[in-house]
Protein backbone atom coordinates (compact mmCIF):
# COMPACT_ATOMS: atom_id res chain seq x y z
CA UNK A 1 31.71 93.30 9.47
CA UNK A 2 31.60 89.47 10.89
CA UNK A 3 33.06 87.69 7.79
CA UNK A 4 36.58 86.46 7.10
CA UNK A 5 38.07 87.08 10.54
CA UNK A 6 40.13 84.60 12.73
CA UNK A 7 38.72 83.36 14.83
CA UNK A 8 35.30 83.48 12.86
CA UNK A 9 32.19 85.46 14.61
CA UNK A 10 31.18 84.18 17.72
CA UNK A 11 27.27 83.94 17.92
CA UNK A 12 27.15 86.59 20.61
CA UNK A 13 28.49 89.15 17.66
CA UNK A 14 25.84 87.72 15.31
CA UNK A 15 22.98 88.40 17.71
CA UNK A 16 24.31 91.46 18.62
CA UNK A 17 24.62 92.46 14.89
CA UNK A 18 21.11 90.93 14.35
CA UNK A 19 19.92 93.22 16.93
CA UNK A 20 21.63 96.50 15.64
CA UNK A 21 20.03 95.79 11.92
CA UNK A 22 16.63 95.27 13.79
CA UNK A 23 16.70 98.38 15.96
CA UNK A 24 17.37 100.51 13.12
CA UNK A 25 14.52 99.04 11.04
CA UNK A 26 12.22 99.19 13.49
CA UNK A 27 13.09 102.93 14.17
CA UNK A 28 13.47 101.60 18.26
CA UNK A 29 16.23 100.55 20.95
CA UNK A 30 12.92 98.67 22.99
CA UNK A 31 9.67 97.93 21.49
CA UNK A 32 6.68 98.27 23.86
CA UNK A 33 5.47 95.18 25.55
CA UNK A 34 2.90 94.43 22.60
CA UNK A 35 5.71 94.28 20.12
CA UNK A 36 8.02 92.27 22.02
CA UNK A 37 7.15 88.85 20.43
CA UNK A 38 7.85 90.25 16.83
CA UNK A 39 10.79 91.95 17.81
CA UNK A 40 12.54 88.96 19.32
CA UNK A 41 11.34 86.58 16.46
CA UNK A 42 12.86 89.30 13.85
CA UNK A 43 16.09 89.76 15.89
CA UNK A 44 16.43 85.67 15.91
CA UNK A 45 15.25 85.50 11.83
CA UNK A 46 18.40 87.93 10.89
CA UNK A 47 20.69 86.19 13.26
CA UNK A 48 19.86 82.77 11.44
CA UNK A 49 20.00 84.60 7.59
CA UNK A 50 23.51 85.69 9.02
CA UNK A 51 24.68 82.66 10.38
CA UNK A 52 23.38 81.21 6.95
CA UNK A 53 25.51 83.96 4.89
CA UNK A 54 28.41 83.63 6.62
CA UNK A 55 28.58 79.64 6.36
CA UNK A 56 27.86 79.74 2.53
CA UNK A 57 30.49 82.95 1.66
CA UNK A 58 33.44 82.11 -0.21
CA UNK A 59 36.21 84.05 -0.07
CA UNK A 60 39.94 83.47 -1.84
CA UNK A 61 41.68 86.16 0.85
CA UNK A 62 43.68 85.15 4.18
CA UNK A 63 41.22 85.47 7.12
CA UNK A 64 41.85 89.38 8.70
CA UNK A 65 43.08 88.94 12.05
CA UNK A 66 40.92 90.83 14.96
CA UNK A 67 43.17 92.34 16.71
CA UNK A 68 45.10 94.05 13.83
CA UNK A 69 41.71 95.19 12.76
CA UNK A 70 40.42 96.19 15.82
CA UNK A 71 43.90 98.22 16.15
CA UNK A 72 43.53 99.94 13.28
CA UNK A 73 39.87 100.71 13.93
CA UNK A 74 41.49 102.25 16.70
CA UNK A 75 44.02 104.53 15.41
CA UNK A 76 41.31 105.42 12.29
CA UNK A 77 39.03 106.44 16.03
CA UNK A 78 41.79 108.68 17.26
CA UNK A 79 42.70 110.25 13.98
CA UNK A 80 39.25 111.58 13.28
CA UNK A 81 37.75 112.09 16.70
CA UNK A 82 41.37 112.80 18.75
CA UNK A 83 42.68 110.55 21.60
CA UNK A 84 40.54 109.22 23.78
CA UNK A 85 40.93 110.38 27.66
CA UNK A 86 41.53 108.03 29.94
CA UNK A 87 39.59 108.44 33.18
């Protein structure tokens, strides 16, 4: 999720999001060499619709804060899947 956070999405996370959405459409982590061109305009299409989406969304809650987020992200992580090891 990229919308309502402080600070907003960078545009590294809206590539990188445009990049996960195309990957799973196109069924593949690296297209072969002939699809490369298509790939790369797709990935840059999304990231433009998102950048347009996120720009236009209204919203009438506070902006979430990332760090609480990602913290409970976190602690949702651990509960389901156990603490993580540190090595």
């Amino acid at each position: 999720m990229l919308n309502n956070f402080e600070p907003p999405a960078t545009e590294d996370e809206i590539e990188a999001a445009a990049l996960q959405y195309v990957r799973k459409v196109a069924g593949m982590t690296r297209p072969a060499t002939v699809n490369q061109e298509a790939f790369d305009a797709a990935v840059q299409a999304v990231a433009e619709a998102t950048r347009t989406l996120l720009d236009n969304l209204v919203t009438r809650t506070p902006p979430r804060d990332r760090e609480v987020e990602a913290a409970r992200a976190r602690a949702r992580a651990a509960e389901r899947y156990g603490p993580r090891d540190a090595n």
